[in-house]
N, C-alpha and C. Protein backbone atom coordinates (compact mmCIF):
# COMPACT_ATOMS: atom_id res chain seq x y z
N UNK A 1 -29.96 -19.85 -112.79
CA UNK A 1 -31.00 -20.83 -112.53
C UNK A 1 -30.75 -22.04 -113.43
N UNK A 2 -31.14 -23.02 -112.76
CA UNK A 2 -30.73 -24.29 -113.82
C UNK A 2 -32.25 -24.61 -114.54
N UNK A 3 -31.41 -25.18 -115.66
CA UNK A 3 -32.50 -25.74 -116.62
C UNK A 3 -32.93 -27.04 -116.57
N UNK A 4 -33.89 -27.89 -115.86
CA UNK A 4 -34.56 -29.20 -116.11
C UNK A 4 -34.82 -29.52 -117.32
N UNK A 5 -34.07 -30.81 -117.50
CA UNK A 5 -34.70 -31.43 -119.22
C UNK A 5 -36.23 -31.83 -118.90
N UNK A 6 -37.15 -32.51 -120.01
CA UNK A 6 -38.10 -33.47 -119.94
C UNK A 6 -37.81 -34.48 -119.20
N UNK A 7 -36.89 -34.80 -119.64
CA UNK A 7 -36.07 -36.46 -119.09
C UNK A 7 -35.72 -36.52 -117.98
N UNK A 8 -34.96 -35.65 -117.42
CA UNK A 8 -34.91 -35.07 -115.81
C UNK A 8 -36.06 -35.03 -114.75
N UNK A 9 -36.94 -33.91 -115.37
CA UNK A 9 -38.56 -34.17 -114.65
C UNK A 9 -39.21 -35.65 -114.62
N UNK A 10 -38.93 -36.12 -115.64
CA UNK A 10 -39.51 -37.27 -115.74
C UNK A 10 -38.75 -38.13 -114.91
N UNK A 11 -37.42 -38.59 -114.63
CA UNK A 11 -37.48 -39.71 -113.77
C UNK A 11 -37.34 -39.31 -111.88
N UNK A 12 -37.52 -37.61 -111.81
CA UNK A 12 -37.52 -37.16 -110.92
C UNK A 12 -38.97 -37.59 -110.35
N UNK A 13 -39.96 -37.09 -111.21
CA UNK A 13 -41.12 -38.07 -110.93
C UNK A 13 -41.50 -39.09 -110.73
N UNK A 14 -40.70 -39.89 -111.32
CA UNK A 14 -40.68 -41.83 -110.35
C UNK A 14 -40.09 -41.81 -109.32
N UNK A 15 -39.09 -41.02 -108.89
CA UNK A 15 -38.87 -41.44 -108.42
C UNK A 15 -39.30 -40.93 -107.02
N UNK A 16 -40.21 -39.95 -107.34
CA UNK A 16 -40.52 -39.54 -106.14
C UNK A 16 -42.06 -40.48 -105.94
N UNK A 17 -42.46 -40.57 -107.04
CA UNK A 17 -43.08 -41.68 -106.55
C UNK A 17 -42.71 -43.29 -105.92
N UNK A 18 -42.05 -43.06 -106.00
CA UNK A 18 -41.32 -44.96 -105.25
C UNK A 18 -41.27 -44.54 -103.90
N UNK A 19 -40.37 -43.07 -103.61
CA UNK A 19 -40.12 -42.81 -102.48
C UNK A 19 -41.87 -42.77 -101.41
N UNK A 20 -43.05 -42.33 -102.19
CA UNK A 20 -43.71 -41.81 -101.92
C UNK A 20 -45.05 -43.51 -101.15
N UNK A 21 -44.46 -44.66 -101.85
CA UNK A 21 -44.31 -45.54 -101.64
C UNK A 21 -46.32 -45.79 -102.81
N UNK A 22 -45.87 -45.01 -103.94
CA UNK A 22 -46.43 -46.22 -105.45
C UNK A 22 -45.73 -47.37 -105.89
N UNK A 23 -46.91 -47.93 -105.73
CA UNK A 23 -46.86 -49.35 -106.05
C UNK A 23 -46.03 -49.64 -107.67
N UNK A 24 -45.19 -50.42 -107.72
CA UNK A 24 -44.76 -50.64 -108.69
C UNK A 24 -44.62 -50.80 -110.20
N UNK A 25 -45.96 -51.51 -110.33
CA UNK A 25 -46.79 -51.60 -111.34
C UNK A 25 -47.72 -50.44 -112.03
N UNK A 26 -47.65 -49.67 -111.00
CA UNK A 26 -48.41 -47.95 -111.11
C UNK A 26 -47.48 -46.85 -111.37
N UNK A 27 -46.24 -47.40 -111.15
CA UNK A 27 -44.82 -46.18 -111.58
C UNK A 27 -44.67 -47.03 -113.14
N UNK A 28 -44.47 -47.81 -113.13
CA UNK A 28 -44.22 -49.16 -114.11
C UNK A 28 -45.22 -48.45 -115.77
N UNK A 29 -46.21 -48.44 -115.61
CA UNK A 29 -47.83 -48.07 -116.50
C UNK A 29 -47.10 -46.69 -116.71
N UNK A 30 -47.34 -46.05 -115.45
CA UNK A 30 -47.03 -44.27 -115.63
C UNK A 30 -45.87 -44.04 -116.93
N UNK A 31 -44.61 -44.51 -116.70
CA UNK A 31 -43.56 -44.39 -117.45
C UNK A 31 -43.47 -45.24 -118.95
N UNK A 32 -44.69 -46.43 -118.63
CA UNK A 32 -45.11 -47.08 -120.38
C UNK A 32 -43.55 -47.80 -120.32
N UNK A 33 -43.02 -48.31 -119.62
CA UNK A 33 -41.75 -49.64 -119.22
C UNK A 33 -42.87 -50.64 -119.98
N UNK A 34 -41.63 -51.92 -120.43
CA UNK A 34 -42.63 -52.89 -121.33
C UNK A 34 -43.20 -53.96 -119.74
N UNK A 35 -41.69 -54.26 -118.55
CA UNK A 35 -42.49 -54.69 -117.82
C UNK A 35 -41.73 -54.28 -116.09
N UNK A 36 -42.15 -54.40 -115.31
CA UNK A 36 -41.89 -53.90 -114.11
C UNK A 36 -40.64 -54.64 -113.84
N UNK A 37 -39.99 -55.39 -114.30
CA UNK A 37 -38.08 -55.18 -113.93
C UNK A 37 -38.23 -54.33 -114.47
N UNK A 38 -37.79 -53.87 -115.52
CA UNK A 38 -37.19 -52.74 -116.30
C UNK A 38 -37.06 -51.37 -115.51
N UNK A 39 -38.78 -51.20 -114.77
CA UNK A 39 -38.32 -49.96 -113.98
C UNK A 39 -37.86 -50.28 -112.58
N UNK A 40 -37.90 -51.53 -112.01
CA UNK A 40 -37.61 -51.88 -110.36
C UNK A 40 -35.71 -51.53 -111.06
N UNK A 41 -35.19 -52.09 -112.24
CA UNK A 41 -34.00 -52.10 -112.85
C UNK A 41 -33.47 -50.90 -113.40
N UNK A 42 -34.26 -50.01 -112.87
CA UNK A 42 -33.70 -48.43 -113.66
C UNK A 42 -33.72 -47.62 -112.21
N UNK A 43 -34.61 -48.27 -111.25
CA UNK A 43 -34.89 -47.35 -109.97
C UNK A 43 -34.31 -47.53 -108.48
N UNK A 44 -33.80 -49.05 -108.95
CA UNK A 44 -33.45 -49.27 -107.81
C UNK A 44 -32.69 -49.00 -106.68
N UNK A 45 -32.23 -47.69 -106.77
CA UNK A 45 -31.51 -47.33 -106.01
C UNK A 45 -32.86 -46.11 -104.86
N UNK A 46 -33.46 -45.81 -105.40
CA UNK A 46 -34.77 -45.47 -105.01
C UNK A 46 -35.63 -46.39 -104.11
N UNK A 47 -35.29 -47.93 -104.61
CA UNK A 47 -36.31 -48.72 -104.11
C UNK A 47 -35.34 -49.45 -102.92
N UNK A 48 -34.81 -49.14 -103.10
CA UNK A 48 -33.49 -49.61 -102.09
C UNK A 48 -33.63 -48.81 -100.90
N UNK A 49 -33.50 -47.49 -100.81
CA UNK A 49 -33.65 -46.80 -100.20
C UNK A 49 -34.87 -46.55 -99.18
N UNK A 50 -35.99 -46.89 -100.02
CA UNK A 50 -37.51 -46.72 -99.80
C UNK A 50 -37.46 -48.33 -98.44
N UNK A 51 -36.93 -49.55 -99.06
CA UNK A 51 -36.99 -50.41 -98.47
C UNK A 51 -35.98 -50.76 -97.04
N UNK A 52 -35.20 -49.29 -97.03
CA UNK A 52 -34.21 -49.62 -95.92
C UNK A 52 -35.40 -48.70 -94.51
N UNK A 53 -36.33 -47.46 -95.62
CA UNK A 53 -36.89 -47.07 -94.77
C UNK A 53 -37.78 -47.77 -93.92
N UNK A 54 -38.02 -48.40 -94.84
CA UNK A 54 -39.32 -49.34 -94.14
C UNK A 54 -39.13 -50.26 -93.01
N UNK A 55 -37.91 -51.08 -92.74
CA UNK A 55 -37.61 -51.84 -92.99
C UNK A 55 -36.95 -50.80 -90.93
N UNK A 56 -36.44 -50.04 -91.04
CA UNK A 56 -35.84 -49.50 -89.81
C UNK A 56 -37.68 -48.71 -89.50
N UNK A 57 -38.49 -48.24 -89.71
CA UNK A 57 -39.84 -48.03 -89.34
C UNK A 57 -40.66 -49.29 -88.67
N UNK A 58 -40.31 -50.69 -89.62
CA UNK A 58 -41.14 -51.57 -88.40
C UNK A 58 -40.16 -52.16 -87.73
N UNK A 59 -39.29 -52.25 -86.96
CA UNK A 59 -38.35 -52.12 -86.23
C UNK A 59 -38.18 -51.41 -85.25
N UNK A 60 -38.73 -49.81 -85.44
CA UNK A 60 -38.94 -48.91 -84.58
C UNK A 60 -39.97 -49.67 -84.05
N UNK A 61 -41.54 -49.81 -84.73
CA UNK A 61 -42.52 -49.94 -83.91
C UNK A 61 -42.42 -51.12 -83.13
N UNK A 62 -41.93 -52.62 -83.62
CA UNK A 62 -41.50 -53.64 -82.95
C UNK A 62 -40.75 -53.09 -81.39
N UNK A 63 -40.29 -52.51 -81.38
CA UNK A 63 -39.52 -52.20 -80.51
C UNK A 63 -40.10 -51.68 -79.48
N UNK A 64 -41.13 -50.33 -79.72
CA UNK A 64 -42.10 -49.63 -78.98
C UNK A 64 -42.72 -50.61 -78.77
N UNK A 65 -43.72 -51.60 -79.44
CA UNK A 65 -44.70 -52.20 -79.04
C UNK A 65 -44.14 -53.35 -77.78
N UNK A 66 -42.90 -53.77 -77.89
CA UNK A 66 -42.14 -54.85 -77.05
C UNK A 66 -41.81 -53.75 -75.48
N UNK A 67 -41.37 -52.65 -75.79
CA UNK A 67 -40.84 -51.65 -74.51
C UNK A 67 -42.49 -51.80 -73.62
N UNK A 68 -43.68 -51.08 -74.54
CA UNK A 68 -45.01 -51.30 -74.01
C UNK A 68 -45.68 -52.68 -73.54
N UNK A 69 -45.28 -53.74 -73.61
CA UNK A 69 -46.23 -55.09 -73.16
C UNK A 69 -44.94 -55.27 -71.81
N UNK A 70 -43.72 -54.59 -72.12
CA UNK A 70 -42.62 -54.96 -70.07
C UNK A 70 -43.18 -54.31 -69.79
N UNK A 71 -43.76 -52.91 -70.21
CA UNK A 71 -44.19 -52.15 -68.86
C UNK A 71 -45.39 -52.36 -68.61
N UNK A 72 -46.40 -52.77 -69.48
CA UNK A 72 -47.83 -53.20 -68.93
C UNK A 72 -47.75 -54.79 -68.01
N UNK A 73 -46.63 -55.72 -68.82
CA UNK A 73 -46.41 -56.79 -67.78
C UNK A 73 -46.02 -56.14 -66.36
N UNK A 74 -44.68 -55.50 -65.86
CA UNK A 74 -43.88 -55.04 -65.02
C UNK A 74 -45.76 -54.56 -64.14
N UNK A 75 -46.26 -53.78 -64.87
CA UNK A 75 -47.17 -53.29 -63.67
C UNK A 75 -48.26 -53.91 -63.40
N UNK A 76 -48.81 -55.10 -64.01
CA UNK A 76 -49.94 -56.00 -63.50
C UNK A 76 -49.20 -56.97 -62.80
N UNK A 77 -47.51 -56.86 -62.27
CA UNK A 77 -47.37 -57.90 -61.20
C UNK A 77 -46.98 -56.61 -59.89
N UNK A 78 -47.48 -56.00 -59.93
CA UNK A 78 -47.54 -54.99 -58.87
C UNK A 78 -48.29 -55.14 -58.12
């Protein structure tokens, strides 16, 4: 079985909060960083990630919502 440090848990915990989509300034406080670069600058590969999700999610819905107004157009010229 493996052993977790403090230090381990601990940025496992930001970072599941970033993923979890906390606000910056609230991971930022949590971890006592002097100011929010420091942790956007320690996490960012987290926030990177978080923002590619987002980022292909309204894209999805853009997409649905555009497929839905051809087919509600397409059938009120019926």
């Amino acid at each position: 079985m493996r052993i977790w440090s403090c230090r381990r848990l601990w940025h496992g915990a930001a970072s599941l909060a970033g993923v979890a989509g906390v606000e910056l300034k609230a991971i930022q406080h949590d971890l006592g960083h002097s100011s929010a670069v420091k942790t956007a600058d320690m996490y960012w590969t987290v926030f990177r990630e978080l923002a590619h999700s987002a980022v292909a999610a309204t894209a999805a819905l853009l997409r649905s919502r555009a497929r839905l107004r051809l087919n509600l157009g397409a059938a009120s010229q019926a």
